[in-house]
Protein backbone atom coordinates (compact mmCIF):
# COMPACT_ATOMS: atom_id res chain seq x y z
CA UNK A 1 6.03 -25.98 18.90
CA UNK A 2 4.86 -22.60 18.88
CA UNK A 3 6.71 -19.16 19.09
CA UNK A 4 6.49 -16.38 21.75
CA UNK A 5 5.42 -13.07 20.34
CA UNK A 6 4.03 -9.34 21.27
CA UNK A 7 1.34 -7.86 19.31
CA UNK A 8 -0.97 -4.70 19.09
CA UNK A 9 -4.48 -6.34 18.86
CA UNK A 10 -7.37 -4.17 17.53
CA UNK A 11 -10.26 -5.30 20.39
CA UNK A 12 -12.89 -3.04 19.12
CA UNK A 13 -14.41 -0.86 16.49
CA UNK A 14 -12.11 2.33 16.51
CA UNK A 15 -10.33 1.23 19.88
CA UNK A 16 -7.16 1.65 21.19
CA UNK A 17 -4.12 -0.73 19.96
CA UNK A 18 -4.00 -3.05 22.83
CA UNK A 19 -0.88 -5.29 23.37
CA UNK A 20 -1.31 -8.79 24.39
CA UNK A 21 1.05 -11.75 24.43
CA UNK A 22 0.45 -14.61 21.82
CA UNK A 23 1.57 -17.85 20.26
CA UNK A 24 2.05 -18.41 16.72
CA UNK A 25 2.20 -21.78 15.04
CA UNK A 26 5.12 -23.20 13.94
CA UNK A 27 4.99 -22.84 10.08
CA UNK A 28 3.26 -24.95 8.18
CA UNK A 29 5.44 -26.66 4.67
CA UNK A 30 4.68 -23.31 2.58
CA UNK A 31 4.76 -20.77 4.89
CA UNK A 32 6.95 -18.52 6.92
CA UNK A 33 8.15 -17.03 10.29
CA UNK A 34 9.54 -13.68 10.07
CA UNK A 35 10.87 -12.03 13.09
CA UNK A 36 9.71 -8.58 12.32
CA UNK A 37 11.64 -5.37 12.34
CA UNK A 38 9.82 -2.53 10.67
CA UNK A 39 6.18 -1.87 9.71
CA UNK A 40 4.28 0.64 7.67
CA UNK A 41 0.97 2.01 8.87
CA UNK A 42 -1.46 1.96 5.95
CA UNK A 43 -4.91 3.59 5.11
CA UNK A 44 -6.63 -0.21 5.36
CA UNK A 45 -5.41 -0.63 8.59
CA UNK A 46 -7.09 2.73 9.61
CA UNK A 47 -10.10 1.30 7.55
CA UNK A 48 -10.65 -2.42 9.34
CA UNK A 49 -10.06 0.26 12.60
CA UNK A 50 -13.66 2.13 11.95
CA UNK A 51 -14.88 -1.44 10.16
CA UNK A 52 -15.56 0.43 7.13
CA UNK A 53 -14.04 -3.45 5.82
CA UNK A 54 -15.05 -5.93 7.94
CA UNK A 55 -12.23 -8.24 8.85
CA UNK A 56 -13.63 -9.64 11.89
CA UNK A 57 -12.45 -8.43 15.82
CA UNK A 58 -10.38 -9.01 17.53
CA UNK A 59 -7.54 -8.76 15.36
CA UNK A 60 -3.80 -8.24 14.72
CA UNK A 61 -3.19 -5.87 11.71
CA UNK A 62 -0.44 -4.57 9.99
CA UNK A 63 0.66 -5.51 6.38
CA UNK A 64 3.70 -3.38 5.72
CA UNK A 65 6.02 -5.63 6.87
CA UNK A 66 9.77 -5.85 6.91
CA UNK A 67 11.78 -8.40 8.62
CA UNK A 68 14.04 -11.21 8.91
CA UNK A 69 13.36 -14.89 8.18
CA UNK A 70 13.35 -17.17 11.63
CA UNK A 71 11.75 -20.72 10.26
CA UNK A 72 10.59 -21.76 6.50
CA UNK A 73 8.32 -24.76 6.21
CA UNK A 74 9.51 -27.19 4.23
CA UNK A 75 8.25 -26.82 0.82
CA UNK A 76 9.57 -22.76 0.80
CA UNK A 77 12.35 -22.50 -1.70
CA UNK A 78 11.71 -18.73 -2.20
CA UNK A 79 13.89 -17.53 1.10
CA UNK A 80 16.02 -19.23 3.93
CA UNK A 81 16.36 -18.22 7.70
CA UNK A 82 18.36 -14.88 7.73
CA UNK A 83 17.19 -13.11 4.85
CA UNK A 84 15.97 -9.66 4.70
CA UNK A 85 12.07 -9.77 3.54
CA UNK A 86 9.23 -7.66 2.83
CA UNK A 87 5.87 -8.68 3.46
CA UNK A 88 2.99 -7.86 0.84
CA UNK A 89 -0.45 -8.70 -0.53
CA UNK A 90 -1.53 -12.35 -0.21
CA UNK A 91 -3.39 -14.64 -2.93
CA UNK A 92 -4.40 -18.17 -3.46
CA UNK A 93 -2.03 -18.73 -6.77
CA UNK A 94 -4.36 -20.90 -7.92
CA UNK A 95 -6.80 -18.92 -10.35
CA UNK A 96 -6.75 -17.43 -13.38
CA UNK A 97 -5.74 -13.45 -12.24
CA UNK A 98 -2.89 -15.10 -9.58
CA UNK A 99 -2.03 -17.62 -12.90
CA UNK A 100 -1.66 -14.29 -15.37
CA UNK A 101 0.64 -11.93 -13.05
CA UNK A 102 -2.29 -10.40 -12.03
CA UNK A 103 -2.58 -11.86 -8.24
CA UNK A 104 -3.66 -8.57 -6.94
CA UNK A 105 -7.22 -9.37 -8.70
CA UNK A 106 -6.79 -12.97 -7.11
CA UNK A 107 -10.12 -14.25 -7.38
CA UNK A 108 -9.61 -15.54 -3.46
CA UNK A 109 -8.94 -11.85 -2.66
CA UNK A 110 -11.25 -11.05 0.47
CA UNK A 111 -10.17 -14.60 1.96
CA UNK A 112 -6.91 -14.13 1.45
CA UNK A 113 -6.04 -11.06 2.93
CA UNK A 114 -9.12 -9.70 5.15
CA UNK A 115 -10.58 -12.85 6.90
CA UNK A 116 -8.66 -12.84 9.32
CA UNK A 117 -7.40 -16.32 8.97
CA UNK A 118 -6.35 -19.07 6.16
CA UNK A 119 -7.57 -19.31 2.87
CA UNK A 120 -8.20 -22.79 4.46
CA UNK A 121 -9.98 -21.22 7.43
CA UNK A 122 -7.58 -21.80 9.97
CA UNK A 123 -5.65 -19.40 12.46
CA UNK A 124 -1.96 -19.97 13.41
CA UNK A 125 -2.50 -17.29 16.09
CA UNK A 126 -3.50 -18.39 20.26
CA UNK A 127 -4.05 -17.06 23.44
CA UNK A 128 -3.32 -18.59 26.82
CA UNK A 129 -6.41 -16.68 27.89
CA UNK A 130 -9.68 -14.60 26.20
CA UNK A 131 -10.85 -13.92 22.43
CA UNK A 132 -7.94 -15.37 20.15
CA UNK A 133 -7.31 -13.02 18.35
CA UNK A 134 -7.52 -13.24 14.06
CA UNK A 135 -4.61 -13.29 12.56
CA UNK A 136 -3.19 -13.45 8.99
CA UNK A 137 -4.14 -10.09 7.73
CA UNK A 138 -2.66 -9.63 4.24
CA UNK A 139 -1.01 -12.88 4.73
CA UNK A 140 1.11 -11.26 7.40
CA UNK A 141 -0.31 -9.56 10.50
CA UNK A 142 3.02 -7.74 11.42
CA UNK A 143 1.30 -5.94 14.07
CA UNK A 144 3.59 -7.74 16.36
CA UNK A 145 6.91 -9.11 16.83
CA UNK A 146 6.26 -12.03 14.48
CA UNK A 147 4.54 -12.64 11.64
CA UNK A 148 3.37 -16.04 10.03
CA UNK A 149 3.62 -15.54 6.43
CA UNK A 150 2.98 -17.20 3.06
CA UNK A 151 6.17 -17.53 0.43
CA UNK A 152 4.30 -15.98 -1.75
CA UNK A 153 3.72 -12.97 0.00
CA UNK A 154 7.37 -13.09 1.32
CA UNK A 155 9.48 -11.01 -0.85
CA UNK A 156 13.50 -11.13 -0.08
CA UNK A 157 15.44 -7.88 -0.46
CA UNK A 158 19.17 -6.98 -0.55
CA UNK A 159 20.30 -7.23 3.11
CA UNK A 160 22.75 -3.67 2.28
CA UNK A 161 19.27 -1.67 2.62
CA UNK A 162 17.55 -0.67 5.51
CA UNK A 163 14.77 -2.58 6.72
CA UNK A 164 12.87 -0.12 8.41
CA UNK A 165 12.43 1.87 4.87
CA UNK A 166 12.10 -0.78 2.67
CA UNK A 167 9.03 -2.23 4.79
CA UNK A 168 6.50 0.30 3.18
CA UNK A 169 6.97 -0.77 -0.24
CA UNK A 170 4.79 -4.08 0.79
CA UNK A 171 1.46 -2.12 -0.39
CA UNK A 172 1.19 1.78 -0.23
CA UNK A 173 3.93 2.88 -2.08
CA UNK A 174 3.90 -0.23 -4.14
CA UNK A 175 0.22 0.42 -5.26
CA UNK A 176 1.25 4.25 -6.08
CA UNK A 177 4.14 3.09 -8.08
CA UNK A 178 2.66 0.59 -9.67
CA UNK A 179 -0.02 2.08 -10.55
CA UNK A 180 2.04 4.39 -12.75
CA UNK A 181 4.47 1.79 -14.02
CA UNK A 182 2.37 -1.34 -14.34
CA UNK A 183 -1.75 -0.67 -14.16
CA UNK A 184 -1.30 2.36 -16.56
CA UNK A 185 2.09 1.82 -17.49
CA UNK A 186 2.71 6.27 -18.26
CA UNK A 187 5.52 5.98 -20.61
CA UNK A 188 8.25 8.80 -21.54
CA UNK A 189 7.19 12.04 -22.82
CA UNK A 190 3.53 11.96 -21.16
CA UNK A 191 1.17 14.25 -19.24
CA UNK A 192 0.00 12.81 -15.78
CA UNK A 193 -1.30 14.05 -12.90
CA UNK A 194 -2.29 12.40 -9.54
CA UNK A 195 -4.94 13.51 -6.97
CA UNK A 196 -3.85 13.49 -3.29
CA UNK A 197 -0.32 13.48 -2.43
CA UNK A 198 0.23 11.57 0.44
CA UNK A 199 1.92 8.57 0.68
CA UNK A 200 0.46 6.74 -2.50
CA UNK A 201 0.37 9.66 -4.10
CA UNK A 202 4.17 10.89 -3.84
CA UNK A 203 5.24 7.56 -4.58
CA UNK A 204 3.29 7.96 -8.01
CA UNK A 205 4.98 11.15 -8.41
CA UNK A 206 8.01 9.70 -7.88
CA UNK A 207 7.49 6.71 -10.43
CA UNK A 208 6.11 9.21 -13.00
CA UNK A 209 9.58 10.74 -12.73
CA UNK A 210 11.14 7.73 -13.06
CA UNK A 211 9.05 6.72 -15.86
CA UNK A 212 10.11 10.28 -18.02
CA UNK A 213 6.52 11.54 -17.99
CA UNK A 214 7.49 15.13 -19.06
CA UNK A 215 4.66 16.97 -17.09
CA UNK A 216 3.67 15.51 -13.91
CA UNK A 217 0.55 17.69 -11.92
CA UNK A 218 0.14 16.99 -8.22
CA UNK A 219 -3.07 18.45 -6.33
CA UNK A 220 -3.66 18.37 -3.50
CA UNK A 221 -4.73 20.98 -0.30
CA UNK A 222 -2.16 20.48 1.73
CA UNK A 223 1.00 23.30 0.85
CA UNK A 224 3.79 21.47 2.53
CA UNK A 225 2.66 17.97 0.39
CA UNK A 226 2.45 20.16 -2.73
CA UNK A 227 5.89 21.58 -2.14
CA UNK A 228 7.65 17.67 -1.33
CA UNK A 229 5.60 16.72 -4.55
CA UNK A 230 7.41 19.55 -6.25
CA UNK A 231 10.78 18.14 -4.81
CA UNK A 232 10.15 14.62 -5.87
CA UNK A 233 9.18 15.63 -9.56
CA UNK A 234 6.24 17.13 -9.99
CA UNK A 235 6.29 19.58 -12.70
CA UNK A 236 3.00 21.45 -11.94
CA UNK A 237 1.08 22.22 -8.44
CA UNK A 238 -2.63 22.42 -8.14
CA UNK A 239 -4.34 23.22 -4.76
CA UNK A 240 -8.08 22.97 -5.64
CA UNK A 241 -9.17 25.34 -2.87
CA UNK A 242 -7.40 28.54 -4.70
CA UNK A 243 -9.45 27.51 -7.86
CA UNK A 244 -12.70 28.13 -9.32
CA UNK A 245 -12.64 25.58 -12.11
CA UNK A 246 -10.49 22.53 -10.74
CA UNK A 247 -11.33 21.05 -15.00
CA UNK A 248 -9.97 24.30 -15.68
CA UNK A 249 -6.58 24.62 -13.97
CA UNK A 250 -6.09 20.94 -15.26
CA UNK A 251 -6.81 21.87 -18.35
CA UNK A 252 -4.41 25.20 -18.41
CA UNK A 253 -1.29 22.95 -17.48
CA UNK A 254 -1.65 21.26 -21.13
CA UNK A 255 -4.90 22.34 -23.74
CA UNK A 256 -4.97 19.29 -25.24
CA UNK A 257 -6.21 17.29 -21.83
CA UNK A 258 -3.99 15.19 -19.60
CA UNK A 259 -3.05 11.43 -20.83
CA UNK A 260 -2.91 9.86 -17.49
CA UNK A 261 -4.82 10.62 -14.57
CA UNK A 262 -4.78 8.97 -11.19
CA UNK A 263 -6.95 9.35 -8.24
CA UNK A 264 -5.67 8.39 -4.28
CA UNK A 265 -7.89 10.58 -2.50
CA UNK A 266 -11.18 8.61 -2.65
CA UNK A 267 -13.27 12.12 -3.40
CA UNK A 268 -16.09 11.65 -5.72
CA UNK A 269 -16.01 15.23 -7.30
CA UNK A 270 -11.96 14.37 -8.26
CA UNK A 271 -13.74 11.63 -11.07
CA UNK A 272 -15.96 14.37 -12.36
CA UNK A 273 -12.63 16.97 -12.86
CA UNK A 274 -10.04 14.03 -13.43
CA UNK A 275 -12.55 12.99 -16.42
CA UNK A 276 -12.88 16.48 -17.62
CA UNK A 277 -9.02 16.89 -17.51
CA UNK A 278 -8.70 13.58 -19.79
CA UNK A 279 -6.91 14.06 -23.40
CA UNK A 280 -8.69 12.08 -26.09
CA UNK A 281 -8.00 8.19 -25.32
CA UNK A 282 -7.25 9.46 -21.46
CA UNK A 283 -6.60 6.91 -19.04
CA UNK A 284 -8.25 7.79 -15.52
CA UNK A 285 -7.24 4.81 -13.10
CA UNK A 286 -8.19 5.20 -9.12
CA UNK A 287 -7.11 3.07 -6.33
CA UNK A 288 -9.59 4.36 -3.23
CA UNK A 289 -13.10 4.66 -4.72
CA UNK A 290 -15.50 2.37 -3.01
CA UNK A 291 -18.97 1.33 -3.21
CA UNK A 292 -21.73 4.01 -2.17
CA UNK A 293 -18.60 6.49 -2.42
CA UNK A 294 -20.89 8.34 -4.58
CA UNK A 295 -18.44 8.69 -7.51
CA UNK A 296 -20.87 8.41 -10.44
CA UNK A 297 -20.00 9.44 -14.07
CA UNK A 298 -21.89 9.57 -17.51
CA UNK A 299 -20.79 7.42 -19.88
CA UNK A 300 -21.22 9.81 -22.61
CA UNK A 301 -18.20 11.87 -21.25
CA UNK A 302 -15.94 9.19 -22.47
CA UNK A 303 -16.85 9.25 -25.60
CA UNK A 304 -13.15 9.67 -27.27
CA UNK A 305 -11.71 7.02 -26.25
CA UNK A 306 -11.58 8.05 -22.27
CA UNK A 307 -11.27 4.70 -19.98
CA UNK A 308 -11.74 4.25 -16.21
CA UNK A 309 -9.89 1.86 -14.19
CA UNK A 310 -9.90 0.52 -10.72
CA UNK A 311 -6.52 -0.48 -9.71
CA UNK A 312 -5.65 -2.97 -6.85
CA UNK A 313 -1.40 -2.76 -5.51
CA UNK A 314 -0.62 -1.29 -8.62
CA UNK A 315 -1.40 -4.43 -10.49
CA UNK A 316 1.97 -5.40 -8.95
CA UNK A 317 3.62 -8.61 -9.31
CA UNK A 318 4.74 -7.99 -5.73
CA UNK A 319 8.07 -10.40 -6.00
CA UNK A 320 9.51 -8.14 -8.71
CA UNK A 321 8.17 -4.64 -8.85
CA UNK A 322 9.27 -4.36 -4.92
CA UNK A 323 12.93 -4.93 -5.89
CA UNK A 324 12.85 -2.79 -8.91
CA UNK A 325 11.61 0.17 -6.42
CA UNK A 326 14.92 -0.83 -3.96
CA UNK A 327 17.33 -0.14 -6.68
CA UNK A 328 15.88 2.59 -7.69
CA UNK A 329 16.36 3.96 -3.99
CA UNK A 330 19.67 2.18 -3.99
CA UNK A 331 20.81 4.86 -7.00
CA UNK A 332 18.69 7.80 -5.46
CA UNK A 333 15.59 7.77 -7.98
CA UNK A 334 13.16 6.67 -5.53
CA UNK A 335 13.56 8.57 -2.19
CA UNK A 336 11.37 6.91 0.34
CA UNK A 337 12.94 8.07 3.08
CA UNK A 338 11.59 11.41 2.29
CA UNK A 339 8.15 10.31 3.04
CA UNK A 340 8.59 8.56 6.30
CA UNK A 341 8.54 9.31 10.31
CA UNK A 342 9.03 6.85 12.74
CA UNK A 343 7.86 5.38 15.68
CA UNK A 344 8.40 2.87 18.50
CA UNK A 345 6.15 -0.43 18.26
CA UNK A 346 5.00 0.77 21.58
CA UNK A 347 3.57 4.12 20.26
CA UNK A 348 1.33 2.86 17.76
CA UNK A 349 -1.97 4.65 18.76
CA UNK A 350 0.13 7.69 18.56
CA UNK A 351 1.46 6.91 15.51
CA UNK A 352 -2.43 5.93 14.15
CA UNK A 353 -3.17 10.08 15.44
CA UNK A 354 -0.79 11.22 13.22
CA UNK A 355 -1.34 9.10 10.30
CA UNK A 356 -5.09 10.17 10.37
CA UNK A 357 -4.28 13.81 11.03
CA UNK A 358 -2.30 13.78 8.41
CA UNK A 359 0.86 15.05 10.71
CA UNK A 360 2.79 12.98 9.29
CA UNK A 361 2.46 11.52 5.24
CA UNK A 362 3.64 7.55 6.03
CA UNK A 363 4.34 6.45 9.64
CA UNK A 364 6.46 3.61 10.28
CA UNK A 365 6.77 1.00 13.12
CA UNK A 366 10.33 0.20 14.42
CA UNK A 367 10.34 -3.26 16.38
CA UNK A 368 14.07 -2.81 16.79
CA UNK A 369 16.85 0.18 16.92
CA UNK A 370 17.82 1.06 13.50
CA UNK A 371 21.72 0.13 13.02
């Protein structure tokens, strides 16, 4: 038995979304059919688009998802048909990160979520006709209208909230709000600034709040981001392209050096000021950096205590930290609503222009009306 579904398949390298009709397996004992409602656009999805990662074409992307449970295999005990999920990272739960609560360093980590297929090497996706398409991105693909899923990647939510805003929380504004409360863990009473204030950035503003850092710096280029950054808790702005010394104007918010400082923005030269900003026994953690990025430091500059750390979903352990960020919007301390602009499933290429443009700071598939 199979199930009828619609999905946006990525054919080539930076091609349109085309949609195409597919069948997806029945779900095997430990995994998961979720009828999908909602879906976040993400940076990686924009990355496997210009196969800067190379999760192999065609494919179905998307792993943002929000939806509601259709079929559970038989060994799920996690979440029943009708409940309201959110789809995140996947792992294999077998090794010694997944075994410590740190599954976003699962050692199975490439296979898992960018293969395109099982950690056994299977694909539960078909086509009557052409390529089949890959499938299982993240553990989810919810590019489409269904999703086959993993229980451990299927996290259930209160069914009061709104889908279609919880559904980003599955890795963006997870890994900025994790990063803050779990990777670096900022407690109250700290200095932190973030570079880059879109979507992972803002929700690291908004978990530094949450978290009582008492100054919170956002930089950033972009005015309008600055001035929702300010809304959302930032206690300090910093537009490096109206300063000379970006070390400097760091360094003017708070003499002493900044305790925390997180990098989403992927620009080499933000390691060299983020360092020099960094208090004795600074943290500097960074979630886009990537190899041949050319972010390159001397190790001498950390000489009091300074660290660096690369930082994968926040170090989230997705099943909890997910449903700690939907009370917190439940009670109004974590306003994701702010940050989002929606779009039909069917305008997904435009929604991909405006993501990249930066238009818009998180844009969000609706498979359904809201309501």
């Amino acid at each position: 038995m199979t199930t009828s579904a619609r999905a946006a398949v990525l054919e080539a390298l930076d091609g349109p979304f085309e949609f195409r009709d597919i069948e997806i397996e029945d779900p095997r004992p430990d995994e998961v059919l979720v009828r999908m409602v909602a879906t976040g656009i993400c940076a990686t999805d924009a990355h496997v688009r210009a196969q800067r990662m190379a999760t192999p074409l065609p494919v179905v992307l998307g792993h943002e998802g929000g939806g509601v449970v259709e079929r559970v295999g038989a060994a799920v005990t996690t979440v029943e048909p009708g409940d309201h999920v959110v789809l995140s990272y996947h792992s294999c739960g077998r090794c010694k990160p997944c075994m410590s609560s740190h599954a976003a360093y699962c050692d199975n980590v490439w296979a898992a979520n960018f293969a395109g297929a099982r950690l056994d090497g299977s694909n539960g996706l078909h086509v009557a006709r052409g390529a089949e398409p890959h499938g299982h991105f993240f553990g989810q693909s919810s590019f489409a209208t269904h999703a086959l899923t993993h229980q451990r990647n299927t996290i259930k939510v209160p069914r009061d909230l709104p889908l279609d805003v919880m559904a980003p929380l599955g890795c963006g504004l997870q890994t900025g709000a994790g990063a803050v409360l779990k990777a670096l863990t900022v407690p109250a009473g700290a200095s932190f600034a973030v570079f880059g204030v879109g979507a992972v950035g803002l929700a690291a503003v908004m978990a530094a709040h949450v978290a009582g850092a008492t100054t919170i710096v956002a930089v950033d280029v972009d005015a309008g981001r600055l001035d929702l950054a300010r809304d959302l808790g930032a206690t300090h702005l910093v537009d490096p392209g109206r300063v000379e010394d970006l070390t400097g104007a760091l360094r003017a918010v708070d003499e002493r050096g900044l305790e925390y400082v997180l990098d989403t923005s992927g620009r080499a030269e933000n390691l060299d000021a983020g360092v020099g900003a960094l208090a004795p026994m600074g943290r500097f953690g960074f979630v886009a950096f990537h190899e041949g990025a050319g972010a390159v430091l001397d190790a001498g500059r950390l000489t009091l205590g300074q660290s660096l750390q690369g930082i994968i979903q926040g170090d989230a352990v997705s099943s909890l930290l997910i449903n700690d960020l939907a009370q917190l919007y439940r009670a109004g301390r974590f306003p994701i609503d702010r940050l989002l602009s929606f779009y039909d499933f069917a305008d997904i290429n435009t929604a991909f222009e405006d993501a990249g443009s930066g238009r818009v700071t998180k844009a969000v598939l609706r498979f359904t009306a809201p309501g």
